[in-house]
Structures are given as structure tokens and as C-alpha cells.
PDB file of N, CA and C in Angstrom:
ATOM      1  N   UNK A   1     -17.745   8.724   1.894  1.00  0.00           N
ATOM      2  CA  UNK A   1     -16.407   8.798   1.335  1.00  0.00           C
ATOM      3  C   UNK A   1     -15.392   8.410   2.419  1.00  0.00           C
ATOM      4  N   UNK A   2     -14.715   7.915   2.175  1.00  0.00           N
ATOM      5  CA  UNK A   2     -13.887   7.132   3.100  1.00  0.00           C
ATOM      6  C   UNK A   2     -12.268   8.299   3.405  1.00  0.00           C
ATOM      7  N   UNK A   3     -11.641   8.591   3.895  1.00  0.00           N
ATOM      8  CA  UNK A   3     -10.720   9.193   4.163  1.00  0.00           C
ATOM      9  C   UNK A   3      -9.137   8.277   4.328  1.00  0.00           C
ATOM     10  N   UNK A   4      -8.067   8.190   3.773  1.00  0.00           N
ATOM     11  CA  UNK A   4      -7.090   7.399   3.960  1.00  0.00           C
ATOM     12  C   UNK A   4      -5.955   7.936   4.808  1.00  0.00           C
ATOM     13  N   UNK A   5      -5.845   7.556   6.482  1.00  0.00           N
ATOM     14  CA  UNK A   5      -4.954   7.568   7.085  1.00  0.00           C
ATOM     15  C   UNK A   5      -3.585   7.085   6.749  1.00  0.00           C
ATOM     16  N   UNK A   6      -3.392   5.706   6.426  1.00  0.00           N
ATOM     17  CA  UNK A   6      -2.069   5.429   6.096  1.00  0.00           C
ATOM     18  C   UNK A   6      -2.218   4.410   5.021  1.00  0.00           C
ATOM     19  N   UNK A   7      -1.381   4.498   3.960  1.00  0.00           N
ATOM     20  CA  UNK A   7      -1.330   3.489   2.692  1.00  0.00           C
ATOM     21  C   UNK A   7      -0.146   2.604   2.847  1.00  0.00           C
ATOM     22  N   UNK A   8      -0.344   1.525   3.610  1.00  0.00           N
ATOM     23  CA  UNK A   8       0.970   0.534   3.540  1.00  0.00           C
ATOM     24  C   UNK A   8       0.667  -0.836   2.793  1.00  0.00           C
ATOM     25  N   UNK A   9       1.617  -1.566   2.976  1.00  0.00           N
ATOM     26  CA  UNK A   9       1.507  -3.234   3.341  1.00  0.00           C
ATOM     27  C   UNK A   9       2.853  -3.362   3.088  1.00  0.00           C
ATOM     28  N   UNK A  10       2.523  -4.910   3.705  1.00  0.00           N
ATOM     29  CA  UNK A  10       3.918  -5.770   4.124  1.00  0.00           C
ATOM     30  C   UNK A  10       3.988  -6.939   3.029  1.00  0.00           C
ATOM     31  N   UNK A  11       5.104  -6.854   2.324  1.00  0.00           N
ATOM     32  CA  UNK A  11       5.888  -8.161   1.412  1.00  0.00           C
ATOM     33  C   UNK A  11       5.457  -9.407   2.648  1.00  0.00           C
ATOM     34  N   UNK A  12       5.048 -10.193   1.601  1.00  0.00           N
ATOM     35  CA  UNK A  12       4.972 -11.765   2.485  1.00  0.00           C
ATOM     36  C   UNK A  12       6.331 -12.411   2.058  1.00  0.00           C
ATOM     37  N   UNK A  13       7.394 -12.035   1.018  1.00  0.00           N
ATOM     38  CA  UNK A  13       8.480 -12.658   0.890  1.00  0.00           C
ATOM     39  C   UNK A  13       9.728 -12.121   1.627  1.00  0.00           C
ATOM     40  N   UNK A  14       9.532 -10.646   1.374  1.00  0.00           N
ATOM     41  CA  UNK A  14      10.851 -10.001   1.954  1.00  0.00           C
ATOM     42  C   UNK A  14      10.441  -9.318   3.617  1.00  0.00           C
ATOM     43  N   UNK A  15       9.144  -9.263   4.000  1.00  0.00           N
ATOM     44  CA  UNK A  15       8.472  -8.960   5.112  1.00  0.00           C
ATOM     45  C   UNK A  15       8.537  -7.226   5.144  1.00  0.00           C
ATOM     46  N   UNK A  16       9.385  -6.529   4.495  1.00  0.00           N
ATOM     47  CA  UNK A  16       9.317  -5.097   4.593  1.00  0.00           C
ATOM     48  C   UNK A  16       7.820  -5.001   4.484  1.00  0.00           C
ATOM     49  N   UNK A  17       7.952  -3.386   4.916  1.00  0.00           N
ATOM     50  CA  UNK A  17       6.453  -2.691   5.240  1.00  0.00           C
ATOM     51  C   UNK A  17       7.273  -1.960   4.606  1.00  0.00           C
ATOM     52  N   UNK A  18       6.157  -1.091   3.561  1.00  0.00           N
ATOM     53  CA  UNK A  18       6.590  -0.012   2.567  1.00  0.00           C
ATOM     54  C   UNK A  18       5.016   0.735   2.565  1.00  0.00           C
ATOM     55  N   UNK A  19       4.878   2.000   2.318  1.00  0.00           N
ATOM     56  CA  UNK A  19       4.273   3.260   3.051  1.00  0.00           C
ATOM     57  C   UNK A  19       4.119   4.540   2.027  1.00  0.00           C
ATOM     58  N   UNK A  20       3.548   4.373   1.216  1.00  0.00           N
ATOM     59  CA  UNK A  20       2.933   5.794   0.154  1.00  0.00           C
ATOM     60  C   UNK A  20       2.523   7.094   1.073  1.00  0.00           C
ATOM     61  N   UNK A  21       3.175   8.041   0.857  1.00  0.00           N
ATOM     62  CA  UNK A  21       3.161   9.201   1.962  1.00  0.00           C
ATOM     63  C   UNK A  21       2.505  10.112   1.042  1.00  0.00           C
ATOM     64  N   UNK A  22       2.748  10.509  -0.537  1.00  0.00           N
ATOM     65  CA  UNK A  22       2.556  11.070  -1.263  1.00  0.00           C
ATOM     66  C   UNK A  22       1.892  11.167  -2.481  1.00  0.00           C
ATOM     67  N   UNK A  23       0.707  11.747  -3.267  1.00  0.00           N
ATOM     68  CA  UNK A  23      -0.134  10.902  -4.446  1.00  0.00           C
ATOM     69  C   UNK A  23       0.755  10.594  -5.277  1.00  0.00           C
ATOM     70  N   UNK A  24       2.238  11.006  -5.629  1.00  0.00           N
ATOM     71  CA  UNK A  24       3.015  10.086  -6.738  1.00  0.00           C
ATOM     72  C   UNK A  24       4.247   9.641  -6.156  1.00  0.00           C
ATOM     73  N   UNK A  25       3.875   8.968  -4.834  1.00  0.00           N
ATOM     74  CA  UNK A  25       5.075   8.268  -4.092  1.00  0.00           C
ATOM     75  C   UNK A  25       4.854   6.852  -4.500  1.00  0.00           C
ATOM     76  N   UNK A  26       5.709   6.326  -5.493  1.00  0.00           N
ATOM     77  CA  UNK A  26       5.840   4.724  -6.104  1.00  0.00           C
ATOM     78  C   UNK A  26       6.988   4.166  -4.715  1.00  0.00           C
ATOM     79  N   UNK A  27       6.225   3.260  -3.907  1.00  0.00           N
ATOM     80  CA  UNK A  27       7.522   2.511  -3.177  1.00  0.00           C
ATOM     81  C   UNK A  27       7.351   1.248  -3.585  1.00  0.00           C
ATOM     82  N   UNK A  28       8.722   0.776  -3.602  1.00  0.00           N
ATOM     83  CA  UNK A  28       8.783  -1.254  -3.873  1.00  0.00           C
ATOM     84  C   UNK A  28       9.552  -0.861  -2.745  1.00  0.00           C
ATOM     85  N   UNK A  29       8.822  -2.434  -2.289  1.00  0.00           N
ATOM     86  CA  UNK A  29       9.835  -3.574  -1.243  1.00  0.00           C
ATOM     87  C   UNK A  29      11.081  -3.571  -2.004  1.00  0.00           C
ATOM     88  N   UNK A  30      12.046  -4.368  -0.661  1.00  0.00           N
ATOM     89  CA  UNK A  30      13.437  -4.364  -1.284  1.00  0.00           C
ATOM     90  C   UNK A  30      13.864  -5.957  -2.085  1.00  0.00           C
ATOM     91  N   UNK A  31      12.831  -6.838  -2.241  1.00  0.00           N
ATOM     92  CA  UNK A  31      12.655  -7.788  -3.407  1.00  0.00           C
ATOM     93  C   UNK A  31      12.408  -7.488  -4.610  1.00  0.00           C
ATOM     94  N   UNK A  32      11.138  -6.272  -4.411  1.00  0.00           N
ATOM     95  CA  UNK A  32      10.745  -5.628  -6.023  1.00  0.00           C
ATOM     96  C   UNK A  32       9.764  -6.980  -6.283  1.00  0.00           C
ATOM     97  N   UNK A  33       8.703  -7.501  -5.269  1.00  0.00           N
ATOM     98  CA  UNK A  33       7.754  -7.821  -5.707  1.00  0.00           C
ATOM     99  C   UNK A  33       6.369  -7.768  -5.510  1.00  0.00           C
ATOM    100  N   UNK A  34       6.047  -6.218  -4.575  1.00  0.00           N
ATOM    101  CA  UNK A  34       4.919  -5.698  -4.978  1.00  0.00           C
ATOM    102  C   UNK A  34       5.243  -4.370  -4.412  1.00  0.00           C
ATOM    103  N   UNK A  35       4.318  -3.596  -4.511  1.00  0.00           N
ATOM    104  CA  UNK A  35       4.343  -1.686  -4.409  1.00  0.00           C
ATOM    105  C   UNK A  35       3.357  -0.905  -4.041  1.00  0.00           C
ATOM    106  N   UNK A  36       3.391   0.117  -3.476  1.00  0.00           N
ATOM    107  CA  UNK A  36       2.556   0.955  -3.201  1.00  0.00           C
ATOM    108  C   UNK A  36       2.296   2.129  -4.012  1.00  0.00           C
ATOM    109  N   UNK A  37       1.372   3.176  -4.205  1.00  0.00           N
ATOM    110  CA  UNK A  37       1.472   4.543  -4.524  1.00  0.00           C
ATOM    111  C   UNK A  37      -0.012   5.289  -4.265  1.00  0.00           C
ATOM    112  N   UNK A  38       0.216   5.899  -4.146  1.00  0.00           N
ATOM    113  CA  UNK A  38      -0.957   6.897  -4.108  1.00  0.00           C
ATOM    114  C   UNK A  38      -1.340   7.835  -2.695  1.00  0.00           C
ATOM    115  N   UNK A  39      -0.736   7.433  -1.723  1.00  0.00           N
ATOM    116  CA  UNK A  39      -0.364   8.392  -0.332  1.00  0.00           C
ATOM    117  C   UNK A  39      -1.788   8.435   0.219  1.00  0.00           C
ATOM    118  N   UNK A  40      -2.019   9.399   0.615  1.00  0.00           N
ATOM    119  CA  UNK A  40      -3.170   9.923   1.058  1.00  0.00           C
ATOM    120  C   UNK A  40      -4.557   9.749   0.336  1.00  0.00           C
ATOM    121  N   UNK A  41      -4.355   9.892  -0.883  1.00  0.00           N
ATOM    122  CA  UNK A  41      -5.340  10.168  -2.425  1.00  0.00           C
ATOM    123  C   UNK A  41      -5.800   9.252  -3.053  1.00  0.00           C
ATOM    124  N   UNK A  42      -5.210   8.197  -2.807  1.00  0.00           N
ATOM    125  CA  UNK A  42      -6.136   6.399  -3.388  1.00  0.00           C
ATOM    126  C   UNK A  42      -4.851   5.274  -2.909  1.00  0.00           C
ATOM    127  N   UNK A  43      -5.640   4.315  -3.002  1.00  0.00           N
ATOM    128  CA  UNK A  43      -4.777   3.351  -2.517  1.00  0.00           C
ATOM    129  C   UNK A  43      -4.298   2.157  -4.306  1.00  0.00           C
ATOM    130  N   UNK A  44      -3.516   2.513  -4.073  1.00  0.00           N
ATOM    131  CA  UNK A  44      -2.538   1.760  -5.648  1.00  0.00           C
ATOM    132  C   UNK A  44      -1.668   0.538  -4.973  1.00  0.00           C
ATOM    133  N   UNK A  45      -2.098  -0.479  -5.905  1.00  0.00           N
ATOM    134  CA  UNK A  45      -1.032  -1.969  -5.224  1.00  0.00           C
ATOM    135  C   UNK A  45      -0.635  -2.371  -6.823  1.00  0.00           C
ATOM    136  N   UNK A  46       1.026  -2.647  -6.572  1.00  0.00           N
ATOM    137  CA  UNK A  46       1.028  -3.533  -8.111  1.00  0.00           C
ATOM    138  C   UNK A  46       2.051  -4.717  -7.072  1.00  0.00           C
ATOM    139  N   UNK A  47       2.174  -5.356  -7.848  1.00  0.00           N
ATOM    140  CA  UNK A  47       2.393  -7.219  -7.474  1.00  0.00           C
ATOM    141  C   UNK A  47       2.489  -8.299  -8.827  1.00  0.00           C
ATOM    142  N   UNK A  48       3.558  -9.382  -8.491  1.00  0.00           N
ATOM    143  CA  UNK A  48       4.032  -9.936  -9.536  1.00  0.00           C
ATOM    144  C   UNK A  48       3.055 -11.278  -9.605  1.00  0.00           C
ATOM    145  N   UNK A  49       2.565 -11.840  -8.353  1.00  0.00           N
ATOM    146  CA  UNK A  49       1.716 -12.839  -8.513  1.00  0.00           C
ATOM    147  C   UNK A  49       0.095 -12.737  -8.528  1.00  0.00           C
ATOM    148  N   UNK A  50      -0.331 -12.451  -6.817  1.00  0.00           N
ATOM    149  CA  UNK A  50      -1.647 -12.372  -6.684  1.00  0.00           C
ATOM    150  C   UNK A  50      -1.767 -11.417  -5.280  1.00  0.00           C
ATOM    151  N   UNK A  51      -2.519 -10.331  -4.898  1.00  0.00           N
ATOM    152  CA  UNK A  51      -2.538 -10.034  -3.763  1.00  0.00           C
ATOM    153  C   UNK A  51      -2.531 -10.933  -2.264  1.00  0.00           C
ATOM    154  N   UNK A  52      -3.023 -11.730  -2.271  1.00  0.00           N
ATOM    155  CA  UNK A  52      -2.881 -13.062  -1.550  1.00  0.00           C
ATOM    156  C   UNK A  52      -1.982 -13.840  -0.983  1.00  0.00           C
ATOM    157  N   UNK A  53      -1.162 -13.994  -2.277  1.00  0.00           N
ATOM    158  CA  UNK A  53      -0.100 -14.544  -2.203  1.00  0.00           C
ATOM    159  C   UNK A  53       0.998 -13.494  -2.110  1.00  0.00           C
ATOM    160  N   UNK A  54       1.049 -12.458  -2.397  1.00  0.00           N
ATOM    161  CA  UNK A  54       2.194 -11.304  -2.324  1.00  0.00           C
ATOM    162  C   UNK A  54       2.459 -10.336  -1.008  1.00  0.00           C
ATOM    163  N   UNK A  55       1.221  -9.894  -0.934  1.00  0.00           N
ATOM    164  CA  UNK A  55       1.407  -8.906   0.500  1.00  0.00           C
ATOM    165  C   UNK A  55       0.016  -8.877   1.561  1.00  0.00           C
ATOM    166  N   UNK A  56       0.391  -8.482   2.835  1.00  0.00           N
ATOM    167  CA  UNK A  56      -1.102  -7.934   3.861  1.00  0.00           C
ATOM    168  C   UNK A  56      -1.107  -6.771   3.732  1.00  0.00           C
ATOM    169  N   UNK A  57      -2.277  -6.302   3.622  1.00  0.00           N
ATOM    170  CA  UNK A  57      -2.516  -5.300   3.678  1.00  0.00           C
ATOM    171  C   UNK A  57      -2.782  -4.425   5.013  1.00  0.00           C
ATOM    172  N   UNK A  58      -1.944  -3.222   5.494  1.00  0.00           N
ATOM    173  CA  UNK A  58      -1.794  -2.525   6.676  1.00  0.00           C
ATOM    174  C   UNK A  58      -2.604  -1.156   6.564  1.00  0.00           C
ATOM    175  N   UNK A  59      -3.278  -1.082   5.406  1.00  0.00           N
ATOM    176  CA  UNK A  59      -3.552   0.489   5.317  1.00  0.00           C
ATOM    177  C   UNK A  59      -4.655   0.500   6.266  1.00  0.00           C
ATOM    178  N   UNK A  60      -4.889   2.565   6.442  1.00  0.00           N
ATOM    179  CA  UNK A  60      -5.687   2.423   7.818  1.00  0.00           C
ATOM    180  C   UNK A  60      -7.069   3.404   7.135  1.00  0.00           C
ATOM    181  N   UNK A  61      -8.294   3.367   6.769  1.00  0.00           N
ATOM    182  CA  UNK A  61      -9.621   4.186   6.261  1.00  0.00           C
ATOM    183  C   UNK A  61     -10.467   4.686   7.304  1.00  0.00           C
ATOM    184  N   UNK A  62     -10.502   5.935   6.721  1.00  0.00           N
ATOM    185  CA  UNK A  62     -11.673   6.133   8.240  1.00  0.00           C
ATOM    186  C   UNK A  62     -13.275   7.069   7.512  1.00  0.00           C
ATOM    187  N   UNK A  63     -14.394   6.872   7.902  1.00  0.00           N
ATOM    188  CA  UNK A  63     -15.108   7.518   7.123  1.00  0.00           C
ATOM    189  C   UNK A  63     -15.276   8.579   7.327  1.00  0.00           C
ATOM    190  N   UNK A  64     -15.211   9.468   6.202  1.00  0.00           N
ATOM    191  CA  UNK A  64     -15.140  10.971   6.304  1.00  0.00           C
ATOM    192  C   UNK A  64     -16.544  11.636   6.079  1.00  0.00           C
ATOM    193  N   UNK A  65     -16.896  11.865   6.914  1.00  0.00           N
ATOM    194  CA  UNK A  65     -18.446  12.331   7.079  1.00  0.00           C
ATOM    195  C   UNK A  65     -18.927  14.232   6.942  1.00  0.00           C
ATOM    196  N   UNK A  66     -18.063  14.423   6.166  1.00  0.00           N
ATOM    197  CA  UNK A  66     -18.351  15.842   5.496  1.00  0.00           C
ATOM    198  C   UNK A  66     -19.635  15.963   4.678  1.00  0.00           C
TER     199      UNK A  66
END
């Protein structure tokens, strides 16, 4: 099971880095063309084109060996 340190990514249009801290923290970039949510608890991306073409992904997983 994998453990989620940090849930980000960076707009490839507007370059912000935007950062889910919380399981129902919805952030948009300040274009409003892709988003984060899910904080700690899953990693959620929405986006108007293609992941590819929209944002990098910054989040950080570590395996949780419980």
C-alpha cells in the first residue's frame, strides 16, 4: 500500500503548483484548467484536455509497509 506524502502538480499553461492538503480539498489553478483533490487519501486529477498536455505531476508516494 503506498502512503501519500504530498498531492500536487503544476499547470503547464498557467505554471501554478496547486496542493490537496485535505480528502475534500478541490484546488484549481488560477486558469481553471486542471485540479487537484483528495489530500492525503487518494490522488484525484480533473483537466480540460489530456494529462499530458495539461499538467506534471509533483506528488510524492512512499510505500507503507505496515
Amino acid at each position: 500500500m503506498e502512503k501519500i506524502i504530498s498531492n500536487k502538480i503544476q499547470c503547464k499553461h498557467c505554471g501554478e503548483i496547486i496542493e490537496s492538503k485535505h480528502i475534500h480539498e478541490f484546488v484549481t489553478c488560477k486558469c481553471e484548467t486542471c485540479s487537484v483533490d483528495g489530500g492525503h487519501y487518494h490522488l484525484s486529477r480533473s483537466y480540460k484536455n489530456s494529462p499530458e498536455e495539461d499538467f506534471v505531476e509533483l506528488s510524492e508516494v512512499e510505500e507503507d509497509n505496515r
